[in-house]
N, C-alpha and C. Protein backbone atom coordinates (compact mmCIF):
# COMPACT_ATOMS: atom_id res chain seq x y z
N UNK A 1 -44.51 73.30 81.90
CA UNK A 1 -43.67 72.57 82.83
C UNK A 1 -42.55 73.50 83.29
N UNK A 2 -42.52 73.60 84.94
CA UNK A 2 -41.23 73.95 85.04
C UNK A 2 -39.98 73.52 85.52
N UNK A 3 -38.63 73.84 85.40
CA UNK A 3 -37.92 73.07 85.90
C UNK A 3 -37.34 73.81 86.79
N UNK A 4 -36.11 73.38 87.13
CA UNK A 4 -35.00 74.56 88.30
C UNK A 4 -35.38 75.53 88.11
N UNK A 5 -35.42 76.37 89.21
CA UNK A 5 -35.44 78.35 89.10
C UNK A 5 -34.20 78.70 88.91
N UNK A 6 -34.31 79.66 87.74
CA UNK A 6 -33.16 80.57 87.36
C UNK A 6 -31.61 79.81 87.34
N UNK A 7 -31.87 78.71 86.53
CA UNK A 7 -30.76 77.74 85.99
C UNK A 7 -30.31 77.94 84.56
N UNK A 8 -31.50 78.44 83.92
CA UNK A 8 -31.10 77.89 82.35
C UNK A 8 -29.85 78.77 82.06
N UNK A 9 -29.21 78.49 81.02
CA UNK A 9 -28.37 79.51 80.61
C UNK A 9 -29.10 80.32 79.28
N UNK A 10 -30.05 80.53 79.31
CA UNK A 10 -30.51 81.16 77.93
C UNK A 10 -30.28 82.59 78.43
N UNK A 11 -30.32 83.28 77.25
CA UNK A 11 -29.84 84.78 77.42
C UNK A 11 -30.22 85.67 75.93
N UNK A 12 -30.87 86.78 76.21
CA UNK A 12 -30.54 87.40 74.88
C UNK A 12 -29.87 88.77 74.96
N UNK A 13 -29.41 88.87 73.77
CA UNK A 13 -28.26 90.29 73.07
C UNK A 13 -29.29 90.91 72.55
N UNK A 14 -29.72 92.28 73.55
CA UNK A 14 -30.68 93.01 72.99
C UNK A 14 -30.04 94.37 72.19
N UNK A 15 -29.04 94.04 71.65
CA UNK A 15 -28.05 94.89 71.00
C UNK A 15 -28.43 94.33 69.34
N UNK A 16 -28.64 92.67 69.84
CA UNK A 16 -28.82 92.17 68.05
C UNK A 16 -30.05 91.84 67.71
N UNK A 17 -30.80 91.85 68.81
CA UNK A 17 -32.36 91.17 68.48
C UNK A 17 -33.01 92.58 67.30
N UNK A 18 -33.42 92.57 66.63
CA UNK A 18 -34.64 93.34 65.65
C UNK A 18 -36.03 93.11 66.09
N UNK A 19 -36.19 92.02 66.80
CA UNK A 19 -37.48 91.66 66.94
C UNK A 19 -38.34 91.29 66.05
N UNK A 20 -37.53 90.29 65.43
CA UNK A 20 -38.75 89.38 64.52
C UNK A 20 -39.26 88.10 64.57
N UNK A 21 -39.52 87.75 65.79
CA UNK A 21 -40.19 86.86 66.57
C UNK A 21 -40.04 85.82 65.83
N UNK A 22 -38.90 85.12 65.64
CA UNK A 22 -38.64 83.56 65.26
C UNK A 22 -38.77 82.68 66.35
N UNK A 23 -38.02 83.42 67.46
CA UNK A 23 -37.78 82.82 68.64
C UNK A 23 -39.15 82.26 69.35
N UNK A 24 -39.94 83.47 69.34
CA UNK A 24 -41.28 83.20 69.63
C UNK A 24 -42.32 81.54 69.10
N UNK A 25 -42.17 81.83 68.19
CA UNK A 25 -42.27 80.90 67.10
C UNK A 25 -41.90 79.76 67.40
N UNK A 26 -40.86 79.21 67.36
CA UNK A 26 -40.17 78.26 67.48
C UNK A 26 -40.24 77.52 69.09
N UNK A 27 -40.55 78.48 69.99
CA UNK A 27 -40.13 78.15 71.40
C UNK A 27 -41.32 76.97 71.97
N UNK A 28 -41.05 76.03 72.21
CA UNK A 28 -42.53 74.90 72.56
C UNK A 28 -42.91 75.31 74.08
N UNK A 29 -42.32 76.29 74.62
CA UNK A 29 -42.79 76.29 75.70
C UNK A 29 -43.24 77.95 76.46
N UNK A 30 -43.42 78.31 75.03
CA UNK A 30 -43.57 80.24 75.07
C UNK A 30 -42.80 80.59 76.43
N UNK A 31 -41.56 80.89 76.05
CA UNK A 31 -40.65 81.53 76.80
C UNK A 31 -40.72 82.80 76.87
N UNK A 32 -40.87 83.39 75.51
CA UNK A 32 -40.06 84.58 75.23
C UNK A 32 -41.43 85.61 74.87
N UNK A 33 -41.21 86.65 74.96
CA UNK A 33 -42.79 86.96 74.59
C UNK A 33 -42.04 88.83 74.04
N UNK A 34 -42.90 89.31 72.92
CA UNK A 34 -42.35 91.11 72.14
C UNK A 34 -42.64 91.72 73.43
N UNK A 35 -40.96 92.72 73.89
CA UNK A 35 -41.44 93.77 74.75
C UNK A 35 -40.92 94.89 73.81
N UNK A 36 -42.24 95.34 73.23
CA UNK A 36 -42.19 96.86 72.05
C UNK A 36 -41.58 95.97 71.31
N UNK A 37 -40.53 96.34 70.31
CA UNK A 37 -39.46 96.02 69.20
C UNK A 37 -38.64 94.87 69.26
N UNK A 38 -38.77 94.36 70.87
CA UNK A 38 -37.21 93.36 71.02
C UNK A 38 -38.21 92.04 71.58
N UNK A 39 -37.11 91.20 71.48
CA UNK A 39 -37.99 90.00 72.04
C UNK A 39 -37.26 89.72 73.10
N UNK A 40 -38.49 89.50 74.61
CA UNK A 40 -37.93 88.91 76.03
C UNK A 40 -38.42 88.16 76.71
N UNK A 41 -37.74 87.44 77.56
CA UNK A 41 -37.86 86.24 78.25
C UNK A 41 -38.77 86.15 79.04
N UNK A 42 -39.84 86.08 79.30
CA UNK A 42 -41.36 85.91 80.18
C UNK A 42 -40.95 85.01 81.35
N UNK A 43 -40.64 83.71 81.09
CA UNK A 43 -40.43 82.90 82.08
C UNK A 43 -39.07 81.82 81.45
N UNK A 44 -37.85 82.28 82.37
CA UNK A 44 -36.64 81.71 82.22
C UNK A 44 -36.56 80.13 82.74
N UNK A 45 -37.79 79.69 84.04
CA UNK A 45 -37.64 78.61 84.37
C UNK A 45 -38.34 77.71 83.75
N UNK A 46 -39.39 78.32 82.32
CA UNK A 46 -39.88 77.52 81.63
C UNK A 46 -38.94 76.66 80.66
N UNK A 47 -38.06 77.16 80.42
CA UNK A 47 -36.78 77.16 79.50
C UNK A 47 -36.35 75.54 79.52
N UNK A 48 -36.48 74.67 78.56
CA UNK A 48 -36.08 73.46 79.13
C UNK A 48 -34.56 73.40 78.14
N UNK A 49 -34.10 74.22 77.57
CA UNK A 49 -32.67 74.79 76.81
C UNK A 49 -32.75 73.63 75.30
N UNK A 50 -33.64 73.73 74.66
CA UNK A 50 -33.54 72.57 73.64
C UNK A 50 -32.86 73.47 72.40
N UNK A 51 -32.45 74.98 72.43
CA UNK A 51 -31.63 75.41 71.74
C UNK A 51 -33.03 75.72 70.82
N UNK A 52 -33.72 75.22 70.08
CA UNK A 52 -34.43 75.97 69.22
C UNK A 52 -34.26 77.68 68.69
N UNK A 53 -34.44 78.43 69.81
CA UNK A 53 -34.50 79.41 69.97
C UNK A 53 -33.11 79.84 69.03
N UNK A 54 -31.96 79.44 69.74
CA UNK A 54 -30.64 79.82 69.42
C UNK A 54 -30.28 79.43 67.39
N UNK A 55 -30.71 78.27 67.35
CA UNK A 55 -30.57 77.76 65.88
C UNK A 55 -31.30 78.86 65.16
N UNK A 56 -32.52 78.86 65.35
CA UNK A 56 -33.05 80.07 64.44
C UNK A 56 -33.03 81.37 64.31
N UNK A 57 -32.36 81.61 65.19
CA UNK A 57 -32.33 83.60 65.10
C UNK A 57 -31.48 83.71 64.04
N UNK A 58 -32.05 84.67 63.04
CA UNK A 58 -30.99 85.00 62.31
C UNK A 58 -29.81 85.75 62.24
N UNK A 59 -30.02 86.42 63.41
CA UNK A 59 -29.32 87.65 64.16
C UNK A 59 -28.44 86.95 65.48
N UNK A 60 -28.00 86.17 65.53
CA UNK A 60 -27.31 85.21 66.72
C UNK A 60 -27.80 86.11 67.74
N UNK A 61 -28.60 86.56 68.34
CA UNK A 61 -29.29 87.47 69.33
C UNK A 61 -29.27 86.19 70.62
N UNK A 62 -29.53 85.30 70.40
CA UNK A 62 -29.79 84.24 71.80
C UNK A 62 -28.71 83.28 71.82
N UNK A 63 -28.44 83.06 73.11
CA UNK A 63 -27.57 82.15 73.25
C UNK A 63 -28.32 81.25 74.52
N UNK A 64 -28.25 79.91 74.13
CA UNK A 64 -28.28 78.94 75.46
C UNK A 64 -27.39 77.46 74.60
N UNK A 65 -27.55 76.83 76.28
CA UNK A 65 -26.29 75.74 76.35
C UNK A 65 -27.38 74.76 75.76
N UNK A 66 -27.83 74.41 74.97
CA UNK A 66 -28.66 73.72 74.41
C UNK A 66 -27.86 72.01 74.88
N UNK A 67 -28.90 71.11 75.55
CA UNK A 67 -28.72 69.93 76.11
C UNK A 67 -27.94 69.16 77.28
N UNK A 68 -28.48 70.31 78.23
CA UNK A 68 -27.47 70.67 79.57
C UNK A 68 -28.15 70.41 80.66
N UNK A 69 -27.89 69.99 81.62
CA UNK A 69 -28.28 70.16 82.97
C UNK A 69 -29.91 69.12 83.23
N UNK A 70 -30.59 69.21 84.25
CA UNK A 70 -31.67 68.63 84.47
C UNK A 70 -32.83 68.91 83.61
N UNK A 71 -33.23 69.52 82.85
CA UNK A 71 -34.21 69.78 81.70
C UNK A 71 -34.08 68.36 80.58
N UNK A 72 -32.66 68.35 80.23
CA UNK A 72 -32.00 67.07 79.59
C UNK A 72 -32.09 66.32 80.16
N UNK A 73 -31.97 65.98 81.40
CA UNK A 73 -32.37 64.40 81.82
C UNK A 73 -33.89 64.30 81.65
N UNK A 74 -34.62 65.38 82.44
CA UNK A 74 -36.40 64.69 82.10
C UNK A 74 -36.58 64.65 80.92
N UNK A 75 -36.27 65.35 79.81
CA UNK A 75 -36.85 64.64 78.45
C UNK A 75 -36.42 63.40 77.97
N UNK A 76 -35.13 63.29 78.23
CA UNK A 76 -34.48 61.86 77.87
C UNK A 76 -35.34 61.06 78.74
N UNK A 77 -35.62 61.30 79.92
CA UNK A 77 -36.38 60.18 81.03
C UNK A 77 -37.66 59.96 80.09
N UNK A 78 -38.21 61.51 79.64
CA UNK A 78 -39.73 61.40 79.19
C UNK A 78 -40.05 59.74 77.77
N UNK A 79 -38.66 60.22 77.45
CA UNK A 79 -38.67 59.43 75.75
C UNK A 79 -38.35 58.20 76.12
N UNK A 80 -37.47 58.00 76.96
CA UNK A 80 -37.10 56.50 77.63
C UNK A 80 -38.27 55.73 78.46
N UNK A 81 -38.89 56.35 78.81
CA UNK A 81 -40.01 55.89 79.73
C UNK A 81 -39.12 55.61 81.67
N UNK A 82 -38.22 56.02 81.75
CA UNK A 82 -37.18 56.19 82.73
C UNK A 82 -37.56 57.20 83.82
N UNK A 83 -36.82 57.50 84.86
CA UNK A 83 -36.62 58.26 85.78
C UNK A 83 -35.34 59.14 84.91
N UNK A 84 -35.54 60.47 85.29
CA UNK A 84 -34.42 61.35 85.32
C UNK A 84 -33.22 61.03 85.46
N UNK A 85 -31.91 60.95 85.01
CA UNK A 85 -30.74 60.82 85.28
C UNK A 85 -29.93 61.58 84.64
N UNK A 86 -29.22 62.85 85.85
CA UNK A 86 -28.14 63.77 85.29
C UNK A 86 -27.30 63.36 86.20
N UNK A 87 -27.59 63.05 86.79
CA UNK A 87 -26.09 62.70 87.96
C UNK A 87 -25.96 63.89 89.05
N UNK A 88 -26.74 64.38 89.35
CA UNK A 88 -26.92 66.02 90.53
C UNK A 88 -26.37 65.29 91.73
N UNK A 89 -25.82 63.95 92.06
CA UNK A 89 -25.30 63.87 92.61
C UNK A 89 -26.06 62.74 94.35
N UNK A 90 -27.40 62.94 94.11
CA UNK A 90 -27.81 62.05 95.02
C UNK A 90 -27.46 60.53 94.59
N UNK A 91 -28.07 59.72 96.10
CA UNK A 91 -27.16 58.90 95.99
C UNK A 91 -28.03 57.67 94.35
N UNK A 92 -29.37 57.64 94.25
CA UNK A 92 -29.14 56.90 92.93
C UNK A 92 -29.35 57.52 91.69
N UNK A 93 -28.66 58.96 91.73
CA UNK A 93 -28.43 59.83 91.07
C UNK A 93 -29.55 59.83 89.62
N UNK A 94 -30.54 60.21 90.39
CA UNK A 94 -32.29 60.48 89.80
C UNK A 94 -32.00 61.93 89.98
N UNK A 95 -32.81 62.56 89.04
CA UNK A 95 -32.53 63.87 89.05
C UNK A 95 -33.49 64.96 89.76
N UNK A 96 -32.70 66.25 90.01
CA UNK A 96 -34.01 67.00 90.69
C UNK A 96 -34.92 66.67 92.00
């Protein structure tokens, strides 16, 4: 699934990564994929920011805003059985 292009805030510190693919691991939506030694981001708009990534590094190497923006409304919509709602501002502020 993708969402917004080039929204998420995920990011990695390739200063701290070692590359021991937790992130990999953990990510439900294979974000991140080994380039050589370090681990990097394949597809940023796959990113729905559920933080996973960030909780497990042991190396604080990743950072995202874990439960932010329109990614967070469709899962909440998904679990609610709902329409999207972040408030982006249309008028019955459905998201995306």
């Amino acid at each position: 699934m993708k969402y917004l292009a080039n929204v998420a805030s995920l990011r990695i510190n390739n200063e701290k990564c070692t590359g021991c693919g937790i992130c990999l691991d953990v990510c439900p939506h294979e974000v991140f994929f080994m380039n050589g030694r370090q681990a990097a981001i394949q597809d940023l708009d796959a990113c729905m920011e559920c933080g996973a990534c960030r909780i497990n590094c042991p190396l604080h190497a990743i950072d995202v805003q874990a439960g932010v923006g329109c990614a967070n409304a469709i899962l909440r919509g998904m679990i609610r059985g709902t329409s999207p709602q972040c408030g982006c501002g249309s008028k019955d502020e459905t998201c995306c």
